[in-house]
Protein backbone atom coordinates (compact mmCIF):
# COMPACT_ATOMS: atom_id res chain seq x y z
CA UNK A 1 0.00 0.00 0.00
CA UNK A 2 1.67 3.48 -1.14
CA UNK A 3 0.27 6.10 0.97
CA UNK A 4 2.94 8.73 1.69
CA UNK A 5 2.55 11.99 0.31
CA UNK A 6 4.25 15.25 0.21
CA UNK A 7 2.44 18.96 0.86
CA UNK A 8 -0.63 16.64 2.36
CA UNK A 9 -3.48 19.29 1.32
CA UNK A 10 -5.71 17.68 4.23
CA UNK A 11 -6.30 19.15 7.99
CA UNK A 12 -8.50 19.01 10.87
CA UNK A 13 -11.68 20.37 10.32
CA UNK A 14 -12.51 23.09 12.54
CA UNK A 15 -15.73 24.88 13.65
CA UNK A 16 -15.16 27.61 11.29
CA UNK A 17 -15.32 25.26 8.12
CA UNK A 18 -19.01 23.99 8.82
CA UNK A 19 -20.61 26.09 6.80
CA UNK A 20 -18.37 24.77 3.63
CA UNK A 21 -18.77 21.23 4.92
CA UNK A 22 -22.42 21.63 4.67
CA UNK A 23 -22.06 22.96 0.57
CA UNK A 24 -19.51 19.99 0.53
CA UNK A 25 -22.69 17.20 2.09
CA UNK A 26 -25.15 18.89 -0.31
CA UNK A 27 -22.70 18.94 -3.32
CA UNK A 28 -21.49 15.27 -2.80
CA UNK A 29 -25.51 14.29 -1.46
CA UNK A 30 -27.80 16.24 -3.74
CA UNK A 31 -30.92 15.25 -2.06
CA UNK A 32 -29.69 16.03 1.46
CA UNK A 33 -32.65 16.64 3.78
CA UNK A 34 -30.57 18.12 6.63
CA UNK A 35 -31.23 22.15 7.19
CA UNK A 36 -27.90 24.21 8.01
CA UNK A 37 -29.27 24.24 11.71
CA UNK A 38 -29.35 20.64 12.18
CA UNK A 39 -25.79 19.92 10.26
CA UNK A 40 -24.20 22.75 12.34
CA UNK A 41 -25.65 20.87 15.75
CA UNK A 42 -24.83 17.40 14.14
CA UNK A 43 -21.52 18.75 12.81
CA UNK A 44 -20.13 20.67 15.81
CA UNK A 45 -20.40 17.56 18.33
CA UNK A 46 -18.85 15.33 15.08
CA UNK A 47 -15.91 17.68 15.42
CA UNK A 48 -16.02 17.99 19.25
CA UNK A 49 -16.37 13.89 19.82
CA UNK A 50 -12.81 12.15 20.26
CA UNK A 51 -14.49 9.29 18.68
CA UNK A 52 -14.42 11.42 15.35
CA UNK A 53 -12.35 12.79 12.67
CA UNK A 54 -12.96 14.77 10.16
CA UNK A 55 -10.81 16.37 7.82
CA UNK A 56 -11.11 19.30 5.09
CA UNK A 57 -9.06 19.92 2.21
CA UNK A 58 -8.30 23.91 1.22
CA UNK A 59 -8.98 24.85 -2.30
CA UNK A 60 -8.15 28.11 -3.99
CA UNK A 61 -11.35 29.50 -3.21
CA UNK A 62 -13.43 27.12 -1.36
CA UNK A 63 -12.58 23.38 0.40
CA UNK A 64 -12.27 21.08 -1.85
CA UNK A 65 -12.84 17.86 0.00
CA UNK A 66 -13.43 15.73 3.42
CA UNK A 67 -13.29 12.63 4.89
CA UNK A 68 -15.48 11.98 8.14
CA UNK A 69 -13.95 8.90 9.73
CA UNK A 70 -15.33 7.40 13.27
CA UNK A 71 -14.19 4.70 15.92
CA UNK A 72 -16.66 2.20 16.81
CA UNK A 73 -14.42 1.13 20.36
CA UNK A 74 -14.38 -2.24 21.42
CA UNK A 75 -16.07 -5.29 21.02
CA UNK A 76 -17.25 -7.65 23.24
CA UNK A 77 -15.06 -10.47 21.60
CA UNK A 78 -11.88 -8.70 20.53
CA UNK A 79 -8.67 -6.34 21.58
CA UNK A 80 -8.90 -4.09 18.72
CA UNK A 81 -11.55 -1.09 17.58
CA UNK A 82 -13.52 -1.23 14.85
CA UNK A 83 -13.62 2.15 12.89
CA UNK A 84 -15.23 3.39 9.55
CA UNK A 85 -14.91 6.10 6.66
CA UNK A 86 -18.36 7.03 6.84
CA UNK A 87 -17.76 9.58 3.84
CA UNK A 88 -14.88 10.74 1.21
CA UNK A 89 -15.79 13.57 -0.87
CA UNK A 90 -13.53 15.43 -3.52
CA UNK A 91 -15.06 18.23 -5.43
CA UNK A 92 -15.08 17.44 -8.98
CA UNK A 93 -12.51 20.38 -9.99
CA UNK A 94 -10.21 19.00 -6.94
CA UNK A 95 -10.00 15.66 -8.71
CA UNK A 96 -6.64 13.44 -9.70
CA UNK A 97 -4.75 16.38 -7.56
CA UNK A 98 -3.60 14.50 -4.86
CA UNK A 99 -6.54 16.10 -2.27
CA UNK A 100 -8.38 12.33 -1.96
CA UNK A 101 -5.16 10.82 -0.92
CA UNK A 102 -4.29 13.51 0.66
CA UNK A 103 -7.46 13.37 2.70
CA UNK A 104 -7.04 9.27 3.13
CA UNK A 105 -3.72 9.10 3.83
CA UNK A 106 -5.15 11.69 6.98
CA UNK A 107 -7.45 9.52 7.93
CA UNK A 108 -5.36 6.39 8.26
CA UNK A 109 -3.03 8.51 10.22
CA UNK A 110 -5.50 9.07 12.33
CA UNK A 111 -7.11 5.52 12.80
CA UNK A 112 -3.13 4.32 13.23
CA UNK A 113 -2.75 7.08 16.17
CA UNK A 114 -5.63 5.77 17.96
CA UNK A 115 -4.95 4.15 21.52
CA UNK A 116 -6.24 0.92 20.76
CA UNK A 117 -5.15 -0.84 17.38
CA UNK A 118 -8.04 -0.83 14.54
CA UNK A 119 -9.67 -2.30 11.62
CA UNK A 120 -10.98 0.57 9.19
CA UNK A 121 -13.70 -0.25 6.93
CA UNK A 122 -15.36 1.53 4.18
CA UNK A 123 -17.34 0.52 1.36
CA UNK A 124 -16.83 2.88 -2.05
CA UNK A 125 -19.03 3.80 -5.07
CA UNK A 126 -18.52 2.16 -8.40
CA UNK A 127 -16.86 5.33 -9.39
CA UNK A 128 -14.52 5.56 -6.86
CA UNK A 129 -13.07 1.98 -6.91
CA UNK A 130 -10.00 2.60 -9.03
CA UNK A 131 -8.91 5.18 -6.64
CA UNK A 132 -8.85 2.87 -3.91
CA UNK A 133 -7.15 0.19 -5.95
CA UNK A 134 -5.01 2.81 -7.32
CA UNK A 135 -3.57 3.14 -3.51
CA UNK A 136 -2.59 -0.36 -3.45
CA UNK A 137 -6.45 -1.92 -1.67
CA UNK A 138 -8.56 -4.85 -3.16
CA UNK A 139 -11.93 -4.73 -3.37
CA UNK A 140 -14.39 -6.96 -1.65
CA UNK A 141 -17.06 -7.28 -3.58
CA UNK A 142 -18.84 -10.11 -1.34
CA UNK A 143 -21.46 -8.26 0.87
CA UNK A 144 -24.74 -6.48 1.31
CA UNK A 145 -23.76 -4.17 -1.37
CA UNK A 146 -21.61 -5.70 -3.72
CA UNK A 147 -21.91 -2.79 -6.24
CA UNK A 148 -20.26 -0.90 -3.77
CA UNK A 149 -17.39 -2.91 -2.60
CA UNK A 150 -16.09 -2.68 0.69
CA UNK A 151 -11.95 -1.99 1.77
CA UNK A 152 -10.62 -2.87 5.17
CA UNK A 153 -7.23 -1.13 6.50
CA UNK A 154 -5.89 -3.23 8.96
CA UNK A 155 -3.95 -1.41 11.56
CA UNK A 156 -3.53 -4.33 14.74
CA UNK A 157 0.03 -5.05 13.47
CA UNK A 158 1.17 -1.78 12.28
């Protein structure tokens, strides 16, 4: 798996970027029923919850992407977390630039810092499956959705 990039565009979301994240939801959900009131409340804890992370990408003008990652904690079975990329978003423009790795490879950084060792799943559209494979993953197209495949990091030996 080739992650390591240089000038990673991503960072920490911060309180100030909601408003963009909420163009970025309705941008990469068109038919997002969630008013600005209820995605600031819903957003704010997101970013205030240690169980969270969620990361932004500057653009010239606007953001240009997130990734909204969370950990699940522990079993009752095992001695490692389970997380998941709940969402991966790259504005159309910001495509092939470097801002979705970028924005993975801050994610993963994440999951790998967290106190207890993880599995990170995540499943990905049809259109977004060569980018994954592109960053050395397989897809697992045995599921419930097996149009959109799923990818597992595993981070309990790392």
């Amino acid at each position: 798996m080739r992650m390591t990039i240089s000038n990673n565009p991503a960072r920490p979301a911060t309180e100030a970027d909601i408003d963009c994240l909420y163009e970025l939801t309705t941008m990469f959900t068109p038919g997002l029923q969630t008013c600005i009131e209820e995605f600031e409340t819903r957003c704010r804890g997101l970013l205030n919850d240690p169980r969270w992370f969620v990361a932004v990408a500057d653009g010239p003008n606007a953001l240009s992407g997130y990734v909204a990652v969370q950990d699940f904690g522990l079993g009752l079975r095992g001695s490692f977390c389970v997380g998941r990329i709940h969402d991966l978003f790259v504005t159309p423009t910001a495509r092939r630039s470097g801002t979705g790795r970028g924005l993975v490879e801050s994610a993963f950084a994440w999951a790998k810092d967290r106190p207890i060792p993880m599995i990170l799943d995540w499943q990905a559209t049809p259109e977004s499956v060569l980018f994954y494979e592109s960053l050395g993953f397989e897809a697992d197209y045995v599921g419930d959705f097996p149009k959109c495949p799923g990818f597992t990091l595993d981070l309990r030996q790392n």
